[in-house]
C-alpha atoms as a PDB file:
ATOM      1  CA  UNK A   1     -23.928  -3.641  -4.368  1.00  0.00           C
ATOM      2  CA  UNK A   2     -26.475  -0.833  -3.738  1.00  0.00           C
ATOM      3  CA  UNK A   3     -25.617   3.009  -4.577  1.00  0.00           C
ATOM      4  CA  UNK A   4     -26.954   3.611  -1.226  1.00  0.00           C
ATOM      5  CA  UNK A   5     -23.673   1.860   0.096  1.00  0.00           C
ATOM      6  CA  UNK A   6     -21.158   4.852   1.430  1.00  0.00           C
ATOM      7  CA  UNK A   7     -17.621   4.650  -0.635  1.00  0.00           C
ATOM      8  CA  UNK A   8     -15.793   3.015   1.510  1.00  0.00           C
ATOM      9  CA  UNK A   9     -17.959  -0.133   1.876  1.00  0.00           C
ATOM     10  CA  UNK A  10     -18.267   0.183  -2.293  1.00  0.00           C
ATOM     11  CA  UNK A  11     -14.617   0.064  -2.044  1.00  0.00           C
ATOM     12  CA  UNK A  12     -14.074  -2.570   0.192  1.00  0.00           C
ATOM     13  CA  UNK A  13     -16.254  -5.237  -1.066  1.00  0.00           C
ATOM     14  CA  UNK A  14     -15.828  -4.281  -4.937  1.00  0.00           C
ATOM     15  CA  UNK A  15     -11.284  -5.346  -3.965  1.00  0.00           C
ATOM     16  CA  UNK A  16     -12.328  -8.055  -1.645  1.00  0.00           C
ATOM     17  CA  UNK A  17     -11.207 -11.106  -3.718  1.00  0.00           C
ATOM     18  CA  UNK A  18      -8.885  -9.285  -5.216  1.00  0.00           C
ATOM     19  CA  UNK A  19      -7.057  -8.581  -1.813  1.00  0.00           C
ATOM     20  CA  UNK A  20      -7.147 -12.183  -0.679  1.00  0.00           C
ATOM     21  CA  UNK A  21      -5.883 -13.031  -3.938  1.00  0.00           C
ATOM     22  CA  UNK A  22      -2.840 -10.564  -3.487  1.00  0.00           C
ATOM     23  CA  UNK A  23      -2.559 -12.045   0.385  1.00  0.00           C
ATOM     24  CA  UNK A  24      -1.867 -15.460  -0.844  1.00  0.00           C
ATOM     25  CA  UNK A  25       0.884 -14.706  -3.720  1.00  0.00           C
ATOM     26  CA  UNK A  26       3.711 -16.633  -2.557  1.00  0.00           C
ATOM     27  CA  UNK A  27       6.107 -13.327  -1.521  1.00  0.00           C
ATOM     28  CA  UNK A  28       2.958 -11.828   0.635  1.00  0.00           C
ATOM     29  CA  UNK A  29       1.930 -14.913   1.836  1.00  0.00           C
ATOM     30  CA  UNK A  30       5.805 -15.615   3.065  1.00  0.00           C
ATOM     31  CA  UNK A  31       5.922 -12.350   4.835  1.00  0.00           C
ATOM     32  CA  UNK A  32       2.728 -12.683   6.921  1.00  0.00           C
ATOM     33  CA  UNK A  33       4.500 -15.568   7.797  1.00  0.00           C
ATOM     34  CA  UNK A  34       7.763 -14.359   8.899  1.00  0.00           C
ATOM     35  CA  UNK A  35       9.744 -16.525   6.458  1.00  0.00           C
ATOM     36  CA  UNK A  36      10.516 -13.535   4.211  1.00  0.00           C
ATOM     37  CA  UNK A  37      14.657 -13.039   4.596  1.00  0.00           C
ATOM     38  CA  UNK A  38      15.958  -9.293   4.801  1.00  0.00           C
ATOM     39  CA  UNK A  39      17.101  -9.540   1.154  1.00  0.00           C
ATOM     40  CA  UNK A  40      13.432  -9.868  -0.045  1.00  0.00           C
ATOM     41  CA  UNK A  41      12.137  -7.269   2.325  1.00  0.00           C
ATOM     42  CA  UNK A  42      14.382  -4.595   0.982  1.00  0.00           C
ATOM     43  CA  UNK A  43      13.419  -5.816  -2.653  1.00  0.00           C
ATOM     44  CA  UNK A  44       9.947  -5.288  -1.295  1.00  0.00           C
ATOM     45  CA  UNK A  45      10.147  -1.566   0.506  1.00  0.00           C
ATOM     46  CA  UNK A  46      12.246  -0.919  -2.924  1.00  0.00           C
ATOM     47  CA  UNK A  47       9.732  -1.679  -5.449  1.00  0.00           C
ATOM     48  CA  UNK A  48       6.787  -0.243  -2.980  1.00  0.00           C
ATOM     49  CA  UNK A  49       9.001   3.135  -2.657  1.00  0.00           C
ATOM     50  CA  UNK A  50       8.143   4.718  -6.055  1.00  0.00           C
ATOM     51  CA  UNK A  51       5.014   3.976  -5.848  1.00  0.00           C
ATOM     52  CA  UNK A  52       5.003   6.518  -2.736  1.00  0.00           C
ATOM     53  CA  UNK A  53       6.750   9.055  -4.436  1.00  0.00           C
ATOM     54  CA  UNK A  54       4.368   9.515  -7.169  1.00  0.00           C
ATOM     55  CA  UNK A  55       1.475   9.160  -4.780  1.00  0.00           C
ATOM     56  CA  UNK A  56       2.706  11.418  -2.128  1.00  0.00           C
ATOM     57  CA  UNK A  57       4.136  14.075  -4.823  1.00  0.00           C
ATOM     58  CA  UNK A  58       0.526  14.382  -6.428  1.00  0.00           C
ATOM     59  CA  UNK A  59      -1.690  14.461  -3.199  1.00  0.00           C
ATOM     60  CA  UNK A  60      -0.305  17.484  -1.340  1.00  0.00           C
ATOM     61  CA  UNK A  61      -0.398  19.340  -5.188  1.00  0.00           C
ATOM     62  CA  UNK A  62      -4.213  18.426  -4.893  1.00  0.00           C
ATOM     63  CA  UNK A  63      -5.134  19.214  -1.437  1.00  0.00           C
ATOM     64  CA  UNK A  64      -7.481  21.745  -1.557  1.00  0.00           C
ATOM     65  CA  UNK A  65      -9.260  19.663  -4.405  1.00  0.00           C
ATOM     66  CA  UNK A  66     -12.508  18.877  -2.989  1.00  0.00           C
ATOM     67  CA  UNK A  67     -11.982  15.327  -3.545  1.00  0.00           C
ATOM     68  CA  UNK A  68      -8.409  14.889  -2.278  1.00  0.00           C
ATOM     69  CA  UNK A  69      -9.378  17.652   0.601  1.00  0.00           C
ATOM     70  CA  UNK A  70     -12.060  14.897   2.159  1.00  0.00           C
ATOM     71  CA  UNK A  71      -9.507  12.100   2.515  1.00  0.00           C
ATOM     72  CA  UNK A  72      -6.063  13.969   2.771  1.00  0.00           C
ATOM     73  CA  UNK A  73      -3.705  13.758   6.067  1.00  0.00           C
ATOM     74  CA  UNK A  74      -0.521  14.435   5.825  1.00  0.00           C
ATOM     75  CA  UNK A  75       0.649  12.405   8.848  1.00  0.00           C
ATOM     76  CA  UNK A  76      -0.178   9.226   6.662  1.00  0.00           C
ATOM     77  CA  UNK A  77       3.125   9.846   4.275  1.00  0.00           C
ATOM     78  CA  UNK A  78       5.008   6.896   4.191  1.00  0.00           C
ATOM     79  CA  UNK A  79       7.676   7.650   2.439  1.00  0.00           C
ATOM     80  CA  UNK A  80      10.307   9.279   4.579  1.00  0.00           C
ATOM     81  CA  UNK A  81       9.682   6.363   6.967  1.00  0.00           C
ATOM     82  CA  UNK A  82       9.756   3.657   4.256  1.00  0.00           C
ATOM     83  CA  UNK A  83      13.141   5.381   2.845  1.00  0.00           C
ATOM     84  CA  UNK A  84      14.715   5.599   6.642  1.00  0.00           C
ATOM     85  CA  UNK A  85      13.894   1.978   6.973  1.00  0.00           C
ATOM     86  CA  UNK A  86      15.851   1.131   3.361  1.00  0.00           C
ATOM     87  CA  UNK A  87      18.968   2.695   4.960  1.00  0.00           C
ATOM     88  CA  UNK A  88      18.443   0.235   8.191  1.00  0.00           C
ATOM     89  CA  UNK A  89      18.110  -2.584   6.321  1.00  0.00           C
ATOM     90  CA  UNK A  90      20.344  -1.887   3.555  1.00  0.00           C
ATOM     91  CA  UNK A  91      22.652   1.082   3.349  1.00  0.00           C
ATOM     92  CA  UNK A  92      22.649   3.918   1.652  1.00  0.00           C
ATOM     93  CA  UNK A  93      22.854   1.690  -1.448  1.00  0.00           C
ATOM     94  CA  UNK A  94      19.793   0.674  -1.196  1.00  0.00           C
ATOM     95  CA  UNK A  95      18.611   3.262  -4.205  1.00  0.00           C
ATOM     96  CA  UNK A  96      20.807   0.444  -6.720  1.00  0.00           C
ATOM     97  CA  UNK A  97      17.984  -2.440  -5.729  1.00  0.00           C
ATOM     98  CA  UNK A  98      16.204  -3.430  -8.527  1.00  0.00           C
ATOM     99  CA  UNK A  99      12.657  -2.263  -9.568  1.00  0.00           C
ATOM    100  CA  UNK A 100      10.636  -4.135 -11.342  1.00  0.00           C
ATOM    101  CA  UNK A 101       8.530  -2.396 -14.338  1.00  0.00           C
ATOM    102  CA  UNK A 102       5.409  -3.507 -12.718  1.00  0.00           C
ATOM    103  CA  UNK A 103       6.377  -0.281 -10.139  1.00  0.00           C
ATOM    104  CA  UNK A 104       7.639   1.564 -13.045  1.00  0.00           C
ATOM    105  CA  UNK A 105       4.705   1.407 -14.706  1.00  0.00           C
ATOM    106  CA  UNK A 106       2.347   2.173 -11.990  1.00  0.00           C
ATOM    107  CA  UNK A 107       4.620   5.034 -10.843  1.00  0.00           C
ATOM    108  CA  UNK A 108       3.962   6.300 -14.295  1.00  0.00           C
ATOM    109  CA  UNK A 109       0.225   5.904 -13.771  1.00  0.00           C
ATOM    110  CA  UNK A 110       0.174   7.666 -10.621  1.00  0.00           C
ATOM    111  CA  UNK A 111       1.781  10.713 -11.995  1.00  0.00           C
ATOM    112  CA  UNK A 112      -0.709  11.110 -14.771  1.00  0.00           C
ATOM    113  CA  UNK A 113      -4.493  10.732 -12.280  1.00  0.00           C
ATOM    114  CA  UNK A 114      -6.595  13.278 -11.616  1.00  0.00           C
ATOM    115  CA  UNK A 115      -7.931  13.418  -7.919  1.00  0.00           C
ATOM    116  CA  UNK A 116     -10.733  10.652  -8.262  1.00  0.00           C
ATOM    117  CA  UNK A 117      -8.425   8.551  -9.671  1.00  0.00           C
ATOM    118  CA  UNK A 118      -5.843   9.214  -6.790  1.00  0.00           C
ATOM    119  CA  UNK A 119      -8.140   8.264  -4.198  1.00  0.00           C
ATOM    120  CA  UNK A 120      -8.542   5.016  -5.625  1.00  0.00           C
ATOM    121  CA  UNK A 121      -5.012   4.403  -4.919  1.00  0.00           C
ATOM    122  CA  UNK A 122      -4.899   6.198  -1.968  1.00  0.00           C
ATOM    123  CA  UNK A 123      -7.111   3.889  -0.339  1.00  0.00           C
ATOM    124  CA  UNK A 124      -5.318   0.922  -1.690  1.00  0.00           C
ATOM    125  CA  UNK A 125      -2.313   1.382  -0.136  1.00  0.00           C
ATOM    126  CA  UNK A 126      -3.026   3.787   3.247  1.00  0.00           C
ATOM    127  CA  UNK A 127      -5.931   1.268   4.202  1.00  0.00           C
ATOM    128  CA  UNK A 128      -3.633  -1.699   4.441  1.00  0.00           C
ATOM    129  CA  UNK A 129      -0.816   0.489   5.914  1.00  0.00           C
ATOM    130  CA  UNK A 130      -3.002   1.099   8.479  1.00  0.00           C
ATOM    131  CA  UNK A 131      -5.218  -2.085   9.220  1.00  0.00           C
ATOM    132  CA  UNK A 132      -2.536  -4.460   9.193  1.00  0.00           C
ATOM    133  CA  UNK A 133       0.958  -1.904   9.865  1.00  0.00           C
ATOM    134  CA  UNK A 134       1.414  -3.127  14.193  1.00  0.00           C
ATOM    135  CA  UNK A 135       0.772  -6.577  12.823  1.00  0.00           C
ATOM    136  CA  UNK A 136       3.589  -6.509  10.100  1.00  0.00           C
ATOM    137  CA  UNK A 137       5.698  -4.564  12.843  1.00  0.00           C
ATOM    138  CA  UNK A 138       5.849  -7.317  14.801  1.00  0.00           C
ATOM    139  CA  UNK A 139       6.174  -9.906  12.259  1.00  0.00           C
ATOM    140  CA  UNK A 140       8.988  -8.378  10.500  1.00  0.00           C
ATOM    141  CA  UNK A 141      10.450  -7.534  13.698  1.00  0.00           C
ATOM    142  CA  UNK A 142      10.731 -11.062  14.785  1.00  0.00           C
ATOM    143  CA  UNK A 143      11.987 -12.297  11.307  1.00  0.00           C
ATOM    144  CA  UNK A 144      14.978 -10.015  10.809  1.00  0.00           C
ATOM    145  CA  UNK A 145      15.882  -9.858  14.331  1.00  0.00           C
ATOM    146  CA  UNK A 146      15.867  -6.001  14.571  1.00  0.00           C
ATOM    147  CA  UNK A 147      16.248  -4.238  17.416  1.00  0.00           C
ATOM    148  CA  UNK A 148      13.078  -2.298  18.777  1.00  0.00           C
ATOM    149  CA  UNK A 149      11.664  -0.272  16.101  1.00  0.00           C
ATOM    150  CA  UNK A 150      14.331  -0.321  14.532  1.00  0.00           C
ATOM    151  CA  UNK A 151      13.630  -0.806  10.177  1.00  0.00           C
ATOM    152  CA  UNK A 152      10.057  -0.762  10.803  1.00  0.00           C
ATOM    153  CA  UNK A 153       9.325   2.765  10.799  1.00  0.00           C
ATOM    154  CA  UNK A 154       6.903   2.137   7.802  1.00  0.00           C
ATOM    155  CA  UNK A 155       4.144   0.484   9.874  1.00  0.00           C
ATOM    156  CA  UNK A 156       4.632   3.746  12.585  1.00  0.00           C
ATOM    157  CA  UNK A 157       1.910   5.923  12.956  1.00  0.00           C
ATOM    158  CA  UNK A 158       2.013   9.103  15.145  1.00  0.00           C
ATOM    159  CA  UNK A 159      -1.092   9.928  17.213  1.00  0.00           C
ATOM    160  CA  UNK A 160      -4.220   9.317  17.446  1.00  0.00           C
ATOM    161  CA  UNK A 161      -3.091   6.205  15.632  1.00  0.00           C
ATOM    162  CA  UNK A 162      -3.557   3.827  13.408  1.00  0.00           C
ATOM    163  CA  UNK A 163      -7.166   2.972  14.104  1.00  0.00           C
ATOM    164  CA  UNK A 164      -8.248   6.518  14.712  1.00  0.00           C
ATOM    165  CA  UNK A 165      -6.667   7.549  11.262  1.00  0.00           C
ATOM    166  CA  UNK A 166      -8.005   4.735   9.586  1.00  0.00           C
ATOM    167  CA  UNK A 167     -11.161   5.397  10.308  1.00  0.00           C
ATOM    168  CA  UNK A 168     -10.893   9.402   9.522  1.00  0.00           C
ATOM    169  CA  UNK A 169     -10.262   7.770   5.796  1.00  0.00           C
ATOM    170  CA  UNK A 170     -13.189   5.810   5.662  1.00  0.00           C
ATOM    171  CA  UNK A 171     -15.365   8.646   7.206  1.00  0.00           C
ATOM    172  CA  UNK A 172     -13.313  11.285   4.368  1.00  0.00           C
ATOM    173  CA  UNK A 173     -14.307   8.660   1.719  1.00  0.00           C
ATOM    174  CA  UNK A 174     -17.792   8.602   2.221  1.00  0.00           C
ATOM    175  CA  UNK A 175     -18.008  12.455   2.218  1.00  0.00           C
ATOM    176  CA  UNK A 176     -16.971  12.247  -1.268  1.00  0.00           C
ATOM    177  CA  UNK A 177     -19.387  13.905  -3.716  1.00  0.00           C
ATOM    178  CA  UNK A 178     -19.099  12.991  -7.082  1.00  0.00           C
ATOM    179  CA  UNK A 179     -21.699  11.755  -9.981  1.00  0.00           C
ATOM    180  CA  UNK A 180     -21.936   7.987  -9.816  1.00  0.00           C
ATOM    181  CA  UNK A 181     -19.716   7.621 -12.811  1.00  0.00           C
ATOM    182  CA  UNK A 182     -16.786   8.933 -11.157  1.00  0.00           C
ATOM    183  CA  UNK A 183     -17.386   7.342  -8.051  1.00  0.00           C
ATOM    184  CA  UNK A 184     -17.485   3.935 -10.276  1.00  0.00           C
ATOM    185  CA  UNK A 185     -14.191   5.438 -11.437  1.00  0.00           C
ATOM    186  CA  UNK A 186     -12.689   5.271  -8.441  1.00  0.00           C
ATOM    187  CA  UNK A 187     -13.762   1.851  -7.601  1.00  0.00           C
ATOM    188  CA  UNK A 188     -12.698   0.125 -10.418  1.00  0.00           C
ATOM    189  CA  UNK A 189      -9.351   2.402  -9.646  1.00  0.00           C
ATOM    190  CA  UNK A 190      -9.135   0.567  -6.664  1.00  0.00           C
ATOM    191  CA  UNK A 191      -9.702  -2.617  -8.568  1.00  0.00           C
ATOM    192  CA  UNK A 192      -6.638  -2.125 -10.661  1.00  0.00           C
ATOM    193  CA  UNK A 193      -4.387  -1.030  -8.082  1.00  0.00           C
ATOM    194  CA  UNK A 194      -4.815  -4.180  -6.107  1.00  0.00           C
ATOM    195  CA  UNK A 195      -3.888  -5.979  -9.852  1.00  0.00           C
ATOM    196  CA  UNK A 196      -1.180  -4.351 -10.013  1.00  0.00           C
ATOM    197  CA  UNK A 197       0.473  -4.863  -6.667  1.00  0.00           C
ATOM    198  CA  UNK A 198      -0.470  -8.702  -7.455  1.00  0.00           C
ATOM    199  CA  UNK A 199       1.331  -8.206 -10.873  1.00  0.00           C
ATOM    200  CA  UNK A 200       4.521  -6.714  -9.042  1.00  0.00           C
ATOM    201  CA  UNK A 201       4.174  -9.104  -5.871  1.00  0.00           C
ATOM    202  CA  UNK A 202       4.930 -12.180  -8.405  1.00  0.00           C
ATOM    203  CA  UNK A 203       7.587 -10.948 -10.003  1.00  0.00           C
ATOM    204  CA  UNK A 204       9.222 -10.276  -6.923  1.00  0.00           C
ATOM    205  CA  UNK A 205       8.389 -13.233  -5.920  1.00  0.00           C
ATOM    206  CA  UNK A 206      10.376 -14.979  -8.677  1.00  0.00           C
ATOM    207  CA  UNK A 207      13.630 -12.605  -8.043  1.00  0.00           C
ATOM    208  CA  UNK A 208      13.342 -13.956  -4.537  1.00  0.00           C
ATOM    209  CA  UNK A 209      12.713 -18.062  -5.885  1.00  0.00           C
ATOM    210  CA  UNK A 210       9.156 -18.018  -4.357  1.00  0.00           C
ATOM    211  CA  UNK A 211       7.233 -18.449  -7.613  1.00  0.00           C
ATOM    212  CA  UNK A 212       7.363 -22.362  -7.574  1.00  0.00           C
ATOM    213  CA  UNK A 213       6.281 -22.408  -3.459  1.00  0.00           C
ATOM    214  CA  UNK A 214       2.559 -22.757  -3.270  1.00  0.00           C
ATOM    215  CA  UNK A 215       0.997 -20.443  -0.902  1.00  0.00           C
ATOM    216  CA  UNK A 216      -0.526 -21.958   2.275  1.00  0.00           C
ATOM    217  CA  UNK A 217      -3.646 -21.068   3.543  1.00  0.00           C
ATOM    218  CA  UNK A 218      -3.531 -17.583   5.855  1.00  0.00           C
ATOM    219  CA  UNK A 219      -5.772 -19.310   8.613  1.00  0.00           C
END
């Protein structure tokens, strides 16, 4: 990897294996497939939702950061969307679904990075929101039988769209300015993000008795 590379292609090849290896645990693996049952997708939007929160509660307090201001959009929330879907699926209860400390714990991190390191994770999860979010519409459409758009507000984008905004968050990323240090700081940021959604897509996928399946090939 050359330091001539923008950010975004640092980014993306630095989490390459490390997103293929979090596409083939057995609970991501199953969804892609459609096989995931509504019981396990709530589990999923649960343990994803604080992870929001702290993200989307420290970005708009950073906004006119330099560094936040080059790859913020407030359109890309997910939140509010991933929430209304929770009460689709599963009720207003849906708040008494268990959470995993992996989430805990990376909630915890979120709420403590400064603006370089919020990027990082930024990237991690508004990237795949947006690459693969019509995809999993469909997909998750088809598995739980829902009706339109109905619980799968998450992957919803308003205008210009997914494509447009993702790459408006590429182009933001490579306008970063930062020594090299801290832009190695937000790479391996990105690094450990992707661990721990692996670390937190296992153990959900032993609540929901995928742990022993071995994952198929995504071809």
């Amino acid at each position: 990897m050359t330091l001539s590379m923008g950010l975004a292609t640092r980014l993306r090849s630095a989490t390459a294996s490390l997103h293929r290896e979090v596409e083939s645990s057995p609970l991501i693996a199953t969804l892609l497939r459609g096989k995931l049952d509504r019981a396990g997708y709530c589990l999923l939007l649960r343990n994803l939702q604080p992870i929001y929160a702290a993200l989307e509660a420290r970005l708009p307090t950073l906004a006119e950061d330099p560094v936040i201001a080059c790859i913020f959009d407030p359109v890309l929330a997910r939140l509010p969307a991933l929430e209304a879907d929770l009460v689709t699926l599963q009720g207003a209860s849906w708040s008494s679904l268990p959470l995993q400390e992996a989430a805990e714990v990376y909630q915890a991190h979120l709420l403590q990075l400064d603006a370089p390191g919020l990027v990082a994770h930024a990237y991690v999860r508004y990237l795949g929101d947006l690459a693969g979010g019509q995809m999993l519409a469909r997909v998750v459409g088809r598995a739980l039988v829902l009706d339109g758009d109905q619980g799968t507000a998450f992957y919803a984008f308003p205008s210009p769209g997914a494509a447009v905004l993702g790459q408006r968050f590429r182009e933001g990323l490579d306008r970063i300015v930062l020594p090299e240090t801290a832009l190695s700081r937000i790479v391996d940021e990105a690094c450990l993000g992707f661990r721990w959604h692996g670390d937190l897509f296992r153990a959900l996928g032993v609540d929901c008795d995928l742990a022993q399946r071995s994952p198929l090939p995504l071809a």
